[in-house]
Protein backbone atom coordinates (compact mmCIF):
# COMPACT_ATOMS: atom_id res chain seq x y z
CA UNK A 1 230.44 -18.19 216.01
CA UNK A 2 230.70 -20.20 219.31
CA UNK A 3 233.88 -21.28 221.04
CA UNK A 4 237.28 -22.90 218.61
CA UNK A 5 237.91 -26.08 218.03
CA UNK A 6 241.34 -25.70 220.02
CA UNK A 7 238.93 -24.87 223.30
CA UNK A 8 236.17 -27.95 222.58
CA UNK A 9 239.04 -30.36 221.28
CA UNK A 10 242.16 -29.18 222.91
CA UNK A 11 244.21 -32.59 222.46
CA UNK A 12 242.59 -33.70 219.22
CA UNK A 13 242.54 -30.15 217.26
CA UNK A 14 246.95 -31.18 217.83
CA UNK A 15 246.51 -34.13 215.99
CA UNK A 16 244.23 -33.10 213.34
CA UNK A 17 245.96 -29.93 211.97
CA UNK A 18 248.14 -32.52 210.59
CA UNK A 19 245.00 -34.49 209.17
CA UNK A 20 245.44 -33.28 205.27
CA UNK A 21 248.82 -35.60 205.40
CA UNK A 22 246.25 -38.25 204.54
CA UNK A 23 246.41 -37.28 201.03
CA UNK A 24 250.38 -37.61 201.00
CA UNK A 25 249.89 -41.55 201.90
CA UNK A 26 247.37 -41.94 200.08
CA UNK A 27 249.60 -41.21 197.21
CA UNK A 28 252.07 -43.14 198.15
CA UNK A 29 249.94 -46.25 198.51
CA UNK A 30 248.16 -45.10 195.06
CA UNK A 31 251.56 -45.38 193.62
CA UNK A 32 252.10 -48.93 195.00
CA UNK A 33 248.38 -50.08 194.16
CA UNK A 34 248.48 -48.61 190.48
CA UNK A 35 252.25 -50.40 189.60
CA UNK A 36 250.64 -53.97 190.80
CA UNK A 37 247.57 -52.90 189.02
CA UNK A 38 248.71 -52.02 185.36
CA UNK A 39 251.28 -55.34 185.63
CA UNK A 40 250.26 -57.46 182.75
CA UNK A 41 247.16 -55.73 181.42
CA UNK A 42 246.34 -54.01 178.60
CA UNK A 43 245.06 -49.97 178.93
CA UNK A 44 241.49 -51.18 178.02
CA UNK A 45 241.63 -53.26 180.79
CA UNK A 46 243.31 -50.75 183.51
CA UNK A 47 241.14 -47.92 181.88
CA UNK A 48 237.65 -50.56 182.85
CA UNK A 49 239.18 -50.76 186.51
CA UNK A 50 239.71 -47.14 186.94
CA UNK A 51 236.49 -46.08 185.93
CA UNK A 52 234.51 -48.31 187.62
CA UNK A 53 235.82 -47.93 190.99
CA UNK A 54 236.18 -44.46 190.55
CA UNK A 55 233.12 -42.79 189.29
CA UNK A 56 230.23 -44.45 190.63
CA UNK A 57 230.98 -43.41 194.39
CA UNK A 58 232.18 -40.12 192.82
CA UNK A 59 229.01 -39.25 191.21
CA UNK A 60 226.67 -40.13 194.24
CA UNK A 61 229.41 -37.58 196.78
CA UNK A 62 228.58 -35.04 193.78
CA UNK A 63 224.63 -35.01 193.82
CA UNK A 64 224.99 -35.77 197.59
CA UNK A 65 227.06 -32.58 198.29
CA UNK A 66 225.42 -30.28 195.71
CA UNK A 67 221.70 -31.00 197.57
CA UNK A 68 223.39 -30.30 201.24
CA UNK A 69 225.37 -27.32 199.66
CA UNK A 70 222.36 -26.52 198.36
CA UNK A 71 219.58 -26.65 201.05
CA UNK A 72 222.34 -25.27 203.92
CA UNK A 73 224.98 -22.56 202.22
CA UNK A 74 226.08 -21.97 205.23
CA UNK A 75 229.65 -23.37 204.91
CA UNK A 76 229.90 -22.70 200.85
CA UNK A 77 227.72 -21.95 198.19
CA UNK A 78 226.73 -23.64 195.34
CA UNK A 79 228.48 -22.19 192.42
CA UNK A 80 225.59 -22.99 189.93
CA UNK A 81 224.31 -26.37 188.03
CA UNK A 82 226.57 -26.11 185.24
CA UNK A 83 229.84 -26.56 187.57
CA UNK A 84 228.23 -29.65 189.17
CA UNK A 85 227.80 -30.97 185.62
CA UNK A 86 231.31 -30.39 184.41
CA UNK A 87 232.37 -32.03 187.73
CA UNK A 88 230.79 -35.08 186.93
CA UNK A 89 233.81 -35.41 184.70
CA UNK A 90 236.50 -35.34 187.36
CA UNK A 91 238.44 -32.90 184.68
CA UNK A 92 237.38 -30.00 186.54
CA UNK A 93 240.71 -29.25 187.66
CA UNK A 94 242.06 -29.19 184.05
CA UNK A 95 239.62 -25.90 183.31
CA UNK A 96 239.77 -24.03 186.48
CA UNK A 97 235.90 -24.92 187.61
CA UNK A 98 235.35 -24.82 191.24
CA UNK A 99 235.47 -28.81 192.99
CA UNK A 100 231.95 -29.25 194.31
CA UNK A 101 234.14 -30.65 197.44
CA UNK A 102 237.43 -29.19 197.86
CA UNK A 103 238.56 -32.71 198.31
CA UNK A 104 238.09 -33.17 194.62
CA UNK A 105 240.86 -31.90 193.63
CA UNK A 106 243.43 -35.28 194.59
CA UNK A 107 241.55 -37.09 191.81
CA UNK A 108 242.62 -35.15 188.89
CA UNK A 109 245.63 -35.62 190.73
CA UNK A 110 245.43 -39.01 190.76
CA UNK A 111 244.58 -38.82 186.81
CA UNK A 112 247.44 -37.15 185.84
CA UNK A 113 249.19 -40.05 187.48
CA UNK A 114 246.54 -43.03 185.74
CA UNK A 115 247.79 -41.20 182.64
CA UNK A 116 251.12 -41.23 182.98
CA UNK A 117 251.03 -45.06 183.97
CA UNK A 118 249.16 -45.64 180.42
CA UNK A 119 252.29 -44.01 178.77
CA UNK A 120 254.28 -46.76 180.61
CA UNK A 121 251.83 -49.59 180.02
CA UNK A 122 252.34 -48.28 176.37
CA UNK A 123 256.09 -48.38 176.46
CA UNK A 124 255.90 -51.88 178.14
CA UNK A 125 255.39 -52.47 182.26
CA UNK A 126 258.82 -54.11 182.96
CA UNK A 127 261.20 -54.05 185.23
CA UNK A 128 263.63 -52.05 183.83
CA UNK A 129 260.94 -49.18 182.25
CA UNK A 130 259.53 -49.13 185.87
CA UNK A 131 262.88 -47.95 187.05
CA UNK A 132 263.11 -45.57 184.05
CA UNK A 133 260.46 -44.37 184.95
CA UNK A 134 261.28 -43.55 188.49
CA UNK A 135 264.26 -41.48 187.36
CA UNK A 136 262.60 -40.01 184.37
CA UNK A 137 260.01 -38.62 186.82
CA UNK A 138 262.00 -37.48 189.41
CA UNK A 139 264.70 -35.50 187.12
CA UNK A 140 261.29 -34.08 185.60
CA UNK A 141 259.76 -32.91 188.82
CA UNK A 142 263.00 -31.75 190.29
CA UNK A 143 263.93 -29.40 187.36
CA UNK A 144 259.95 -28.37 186.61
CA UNK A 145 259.92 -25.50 189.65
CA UNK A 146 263.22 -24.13 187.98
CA UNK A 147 262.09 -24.13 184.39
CA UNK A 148 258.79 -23.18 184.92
CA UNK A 149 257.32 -24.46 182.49
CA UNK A 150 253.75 -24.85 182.92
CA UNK A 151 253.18 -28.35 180.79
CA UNK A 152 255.70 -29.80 182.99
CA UNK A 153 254.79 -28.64 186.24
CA UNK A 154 251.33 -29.56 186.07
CA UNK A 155 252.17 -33.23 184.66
CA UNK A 156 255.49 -33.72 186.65
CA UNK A 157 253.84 -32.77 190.39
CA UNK A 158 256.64 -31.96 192.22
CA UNK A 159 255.01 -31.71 195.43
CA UNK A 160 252.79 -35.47 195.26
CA UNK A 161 255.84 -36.90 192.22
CA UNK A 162 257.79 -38.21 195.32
CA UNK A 163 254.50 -40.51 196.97
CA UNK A 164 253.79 -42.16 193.96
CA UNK A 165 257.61 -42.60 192.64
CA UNK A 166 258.37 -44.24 196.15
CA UNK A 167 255.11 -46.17 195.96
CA UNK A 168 255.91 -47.92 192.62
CA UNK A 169 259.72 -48.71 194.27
CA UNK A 170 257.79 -50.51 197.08
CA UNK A 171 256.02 -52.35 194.55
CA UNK A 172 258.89 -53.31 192.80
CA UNK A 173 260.55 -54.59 195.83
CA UNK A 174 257.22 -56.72 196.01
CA UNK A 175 257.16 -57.71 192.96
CA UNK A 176 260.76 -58.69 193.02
CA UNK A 177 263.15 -58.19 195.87
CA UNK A 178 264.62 -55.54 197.47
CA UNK A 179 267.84 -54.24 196.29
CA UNK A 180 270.19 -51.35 196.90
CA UNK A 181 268.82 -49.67 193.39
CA UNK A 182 265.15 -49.71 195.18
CA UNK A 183 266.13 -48.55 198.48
CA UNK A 184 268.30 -45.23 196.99
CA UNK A 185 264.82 -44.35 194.82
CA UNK A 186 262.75 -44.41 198.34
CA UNK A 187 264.92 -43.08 200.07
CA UNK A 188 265.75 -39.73 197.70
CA UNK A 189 262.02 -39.90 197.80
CA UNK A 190 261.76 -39.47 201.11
CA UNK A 191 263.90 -36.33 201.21
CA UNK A 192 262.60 -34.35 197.92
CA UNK A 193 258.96 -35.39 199.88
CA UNK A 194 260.26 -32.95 203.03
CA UNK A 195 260.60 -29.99 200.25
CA UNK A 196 257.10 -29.09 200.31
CA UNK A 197 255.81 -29.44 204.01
CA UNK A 198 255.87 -25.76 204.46
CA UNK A 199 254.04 -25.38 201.40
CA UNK A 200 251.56 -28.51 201.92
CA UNK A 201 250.79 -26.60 205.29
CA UNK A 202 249.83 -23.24 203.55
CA UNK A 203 248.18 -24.45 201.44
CA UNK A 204 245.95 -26.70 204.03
CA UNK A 205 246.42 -24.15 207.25
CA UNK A 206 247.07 -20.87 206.32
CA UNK A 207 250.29 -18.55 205.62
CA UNK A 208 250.36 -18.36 209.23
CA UNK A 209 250.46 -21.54 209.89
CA UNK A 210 253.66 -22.24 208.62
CA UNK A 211 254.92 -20.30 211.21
CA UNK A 212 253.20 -21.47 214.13
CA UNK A 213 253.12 -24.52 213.94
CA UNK A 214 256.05 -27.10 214.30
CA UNK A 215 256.65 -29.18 210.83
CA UNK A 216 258.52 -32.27 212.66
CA UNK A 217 255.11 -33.58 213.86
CA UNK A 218 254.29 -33.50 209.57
CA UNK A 219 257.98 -35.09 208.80
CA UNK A 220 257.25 -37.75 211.45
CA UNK A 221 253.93 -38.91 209.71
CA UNK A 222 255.47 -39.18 206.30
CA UNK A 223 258.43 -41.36 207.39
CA UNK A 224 255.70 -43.41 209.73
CA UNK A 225 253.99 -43.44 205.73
CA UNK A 226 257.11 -44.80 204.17
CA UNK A 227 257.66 -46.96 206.85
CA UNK A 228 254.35 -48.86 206.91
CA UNK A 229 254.36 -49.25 203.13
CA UNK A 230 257.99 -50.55 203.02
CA UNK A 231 256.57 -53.33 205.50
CA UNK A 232 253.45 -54.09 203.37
CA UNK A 233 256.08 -54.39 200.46
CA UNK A 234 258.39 -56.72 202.80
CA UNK A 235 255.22 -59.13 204.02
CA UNK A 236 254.87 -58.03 207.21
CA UNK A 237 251.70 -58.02 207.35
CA UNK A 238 250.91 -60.92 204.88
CA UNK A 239 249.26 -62.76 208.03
CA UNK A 240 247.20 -60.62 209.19
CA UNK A 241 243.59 -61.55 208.02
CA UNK A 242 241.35 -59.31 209.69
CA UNK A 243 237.80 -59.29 207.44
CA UNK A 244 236.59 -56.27 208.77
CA UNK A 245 240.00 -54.79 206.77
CA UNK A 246 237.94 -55.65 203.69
CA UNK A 247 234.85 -53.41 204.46
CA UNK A 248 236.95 -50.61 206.13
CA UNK A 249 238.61 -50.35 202.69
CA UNK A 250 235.78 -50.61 200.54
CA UNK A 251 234.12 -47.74 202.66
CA UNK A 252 237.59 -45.59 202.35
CA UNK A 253 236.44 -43.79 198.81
CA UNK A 254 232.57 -43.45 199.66
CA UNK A 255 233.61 -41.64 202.86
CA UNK A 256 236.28 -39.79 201.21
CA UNK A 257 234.19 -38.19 198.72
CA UNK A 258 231.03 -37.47 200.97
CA UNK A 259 232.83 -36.26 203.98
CA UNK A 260 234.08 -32.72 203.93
CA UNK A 261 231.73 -30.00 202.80
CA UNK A 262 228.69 -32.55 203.73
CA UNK A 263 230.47 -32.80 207.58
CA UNK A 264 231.17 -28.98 208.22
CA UNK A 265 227.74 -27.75 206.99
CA UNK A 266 226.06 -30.53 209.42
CA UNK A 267 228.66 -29.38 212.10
CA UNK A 268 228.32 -25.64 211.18
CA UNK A 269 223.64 -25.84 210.95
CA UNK A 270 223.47 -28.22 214.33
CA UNK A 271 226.76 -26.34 216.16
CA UNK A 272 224.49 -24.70 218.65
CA UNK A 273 221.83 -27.26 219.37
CA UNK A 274 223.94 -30.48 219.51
CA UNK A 275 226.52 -30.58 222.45
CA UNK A 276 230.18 -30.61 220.44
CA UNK A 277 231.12 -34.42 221.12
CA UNK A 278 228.16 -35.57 220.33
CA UNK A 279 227.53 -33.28 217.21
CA UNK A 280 230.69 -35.10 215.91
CA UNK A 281 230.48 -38.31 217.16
CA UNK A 282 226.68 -38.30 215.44
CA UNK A 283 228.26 -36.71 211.98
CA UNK A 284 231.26 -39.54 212.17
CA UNK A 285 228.68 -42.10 212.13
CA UNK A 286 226.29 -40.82 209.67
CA UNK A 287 228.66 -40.14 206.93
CA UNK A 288 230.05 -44.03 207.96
CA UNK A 289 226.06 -45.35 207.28
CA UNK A 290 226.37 -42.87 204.16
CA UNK A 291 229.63 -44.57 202.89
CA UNK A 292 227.90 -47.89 203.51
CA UNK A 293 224.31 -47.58 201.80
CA UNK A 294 226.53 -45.59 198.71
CA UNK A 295 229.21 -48.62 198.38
CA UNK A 296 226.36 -51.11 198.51
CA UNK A 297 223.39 -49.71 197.19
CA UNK A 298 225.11 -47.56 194.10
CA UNK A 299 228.88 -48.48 193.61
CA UNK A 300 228.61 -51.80 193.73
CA UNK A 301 225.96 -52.43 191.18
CA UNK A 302 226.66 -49.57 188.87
CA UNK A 303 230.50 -50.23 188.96
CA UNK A 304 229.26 -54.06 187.83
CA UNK A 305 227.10 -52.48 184.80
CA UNK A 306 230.23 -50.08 183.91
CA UNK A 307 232.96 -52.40 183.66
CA UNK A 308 230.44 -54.66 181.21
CA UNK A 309 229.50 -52.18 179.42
CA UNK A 310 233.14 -51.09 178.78
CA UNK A 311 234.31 -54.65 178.57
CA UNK A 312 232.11 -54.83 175.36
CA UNK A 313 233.05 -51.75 174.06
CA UNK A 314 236.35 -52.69 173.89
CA UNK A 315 235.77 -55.76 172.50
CA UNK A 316 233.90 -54.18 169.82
CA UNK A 317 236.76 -52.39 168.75
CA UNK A 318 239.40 -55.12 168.67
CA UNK A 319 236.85 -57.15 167.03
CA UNK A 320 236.42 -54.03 164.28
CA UNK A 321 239.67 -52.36 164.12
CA UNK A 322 242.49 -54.82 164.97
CA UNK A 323 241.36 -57.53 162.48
CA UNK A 324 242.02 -54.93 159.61
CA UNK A 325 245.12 -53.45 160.85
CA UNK A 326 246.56 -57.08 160.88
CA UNK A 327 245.14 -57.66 157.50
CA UNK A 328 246.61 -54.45 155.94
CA UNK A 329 250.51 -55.34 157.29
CA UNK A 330 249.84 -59.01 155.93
CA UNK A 331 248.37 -58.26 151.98
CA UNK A 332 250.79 -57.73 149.60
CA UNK A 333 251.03 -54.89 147.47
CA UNK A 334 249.25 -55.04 144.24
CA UNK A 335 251.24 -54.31 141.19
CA UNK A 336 250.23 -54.64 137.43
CA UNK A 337 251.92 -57.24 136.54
CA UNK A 338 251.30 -61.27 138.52
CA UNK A 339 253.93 -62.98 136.45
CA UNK A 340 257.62 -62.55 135.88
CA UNK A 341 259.61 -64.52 133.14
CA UNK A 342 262.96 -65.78 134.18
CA UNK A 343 265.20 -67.70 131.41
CA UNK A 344 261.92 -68.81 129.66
CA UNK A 345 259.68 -69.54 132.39
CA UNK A 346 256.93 -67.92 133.85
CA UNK A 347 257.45 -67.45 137.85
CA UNK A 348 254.73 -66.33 140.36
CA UNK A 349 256.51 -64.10 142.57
């Protein structure tokens, strides 16, 4: 097995048992990125962004992964062709088929909450549904553990609801200004978020974790969260202009979906010919070059052909289905007779 990562890493293996609260911001800077993004569009138009920034990267992490898993099982198996298929979905969380990645399941996460924007987008994105919204959601995800209800539960999130509720407040201070209204709905946010850190480490750590590990350094990082999208929200940082901020976050969702099972089983096969450090360091930068060749080489272009191929889907069916619709409200409705007499003359009605 070789020596623990708390004996090769003793300072870093601190900082990273606290590495999965990644996902928590994430969500909360989802929820401020999703709010700007379905203001003023249609659901064709959200549902073309969403796809084609999501899947292209997504599929190439999938046939990446499955040939590493694959050729090494050393970390995980494979389990079989037809799970990689239904994975290509992203709605393998929805029929209890095993994530090619474990990381895979924060994107039907992050469905659930694409679908439950639509139903806003649907009721109208405004100010005043936004905030409806908020309180909607959070009565829903507070009450959902208590009724139990399985519907519910799975749509309300109670342990991500209070990331993406805050991020759409942030958004709406951006949007608008900041108010006392906006500031209450962070920060009761902020405080249903600290319910589930015990969990959130279970689930990432172990059982025993909970125990032996301190959950401050976890409550620090989510304020530090809160705090550094409250600033985006308030311009802080509307002059900073760094370019290489561009690429960094166009590389984010290649590396995301690459790095995990791809990493350890690279890690785990080279563990005892590589010196540690350098096994890393070398991993780190591969999976970076990986990110890089997969944004350029397949998201890019394929995300292009998606979102015009969707674009004229959609277009087909306004041009084919909304003309008629508006046609069928405007036609009168036919009766027998086209004239009426009234006192002696005839009258078209």
């Amino acid at each position: 097995m070789g020596p623990s990562t708390d004996t090769i890493f003793p300072t870093a293996h601190k900082l990273a048992q606290y590495g999965w609260l990644g996902v928590e911001i994430f969500f909360l800077i989802s929820g401020f990125v999703i709010c700007m993004s379905v203001w003023g569009r249609a659901v064709g138009e959200f549902a073309v962004s969403r796809v084609s920034r999501l899947f292209p990267a997504y599929w190439a992490g999938i046939v990446l992964t499955a040939l590493v898993v694959k050729m090494w099982p050393e970390i995980t198996p494979l389990h079989g062709w037809d799970t990689v298929i239904t994975n290509l979905t992203m709605l393998q969380g929805g029929n209890n088929t095993p994530n090619v990645d474990p990381v895979y399941w924060t994107l039907f996460v992050e469905l659930k909450f694409y679908l439950i924007m639509v139903v806003a987008m649907l009721c109208g994105v405004t100010y005043r549904n936004c905030l409806l919204l908020c309180g909607v959601w959070t009565a829903a995800a507070a009450l959902a553990p208590a009724l139990k209800t399985p519907l519910l539960t799975a749509f309300a999130m109670p342990q991500y609801a209070p990331f993406f509720i805050a991020g759409i407040a942030f958004y709406l201070m951006r949007r608008h200004r900041p108010n006392a209204i906006l500031w209450a709905i962070v920060a009761l946010q902020l405080l249903l978020a600290q319910r589930y850190i015990d969990y959130r480490l279970a689930t990432n750590l172990g059982k025993a974790a909970v125990d032996a590990l301190p959950s401050w350094p976890a409550r620090v990082i989510i304020v530090a969260g809160f705090a550094l999208v409250g600033a985006i929200a308030l311009g802080l940082f509307d002059r900073i202009q760094w370019k290489w901020l561009t690429t960094a976050g166009a590389l984010t969702y290649p590396l995301y979906v690459i790095h995990m099972n791809i990493g350890m089983t690279l890690i785990h096969h080279y563990r005892n010919r590589i010196p540690a450090p350098v096994l890393v360091a070398a991993v780190t930068a591969l999976m970076l070059v990986a990110a890089w060749l997969i944004h350029r080489l397949i998201e890019r272009p394929l995300g292009k052909w998606l979102r015009t191929t969707m674009r004229r889907g959609i277009d087909d069916v306004r041009q084919y289905v909304t003309p008629r619709r508006r046609h069928a409200r405007r036609t009168p409705p036919q009766t027998p007779t086209t004239h009426h007499m009234t006192n002696g003359h005839c009258r078209t009605p």
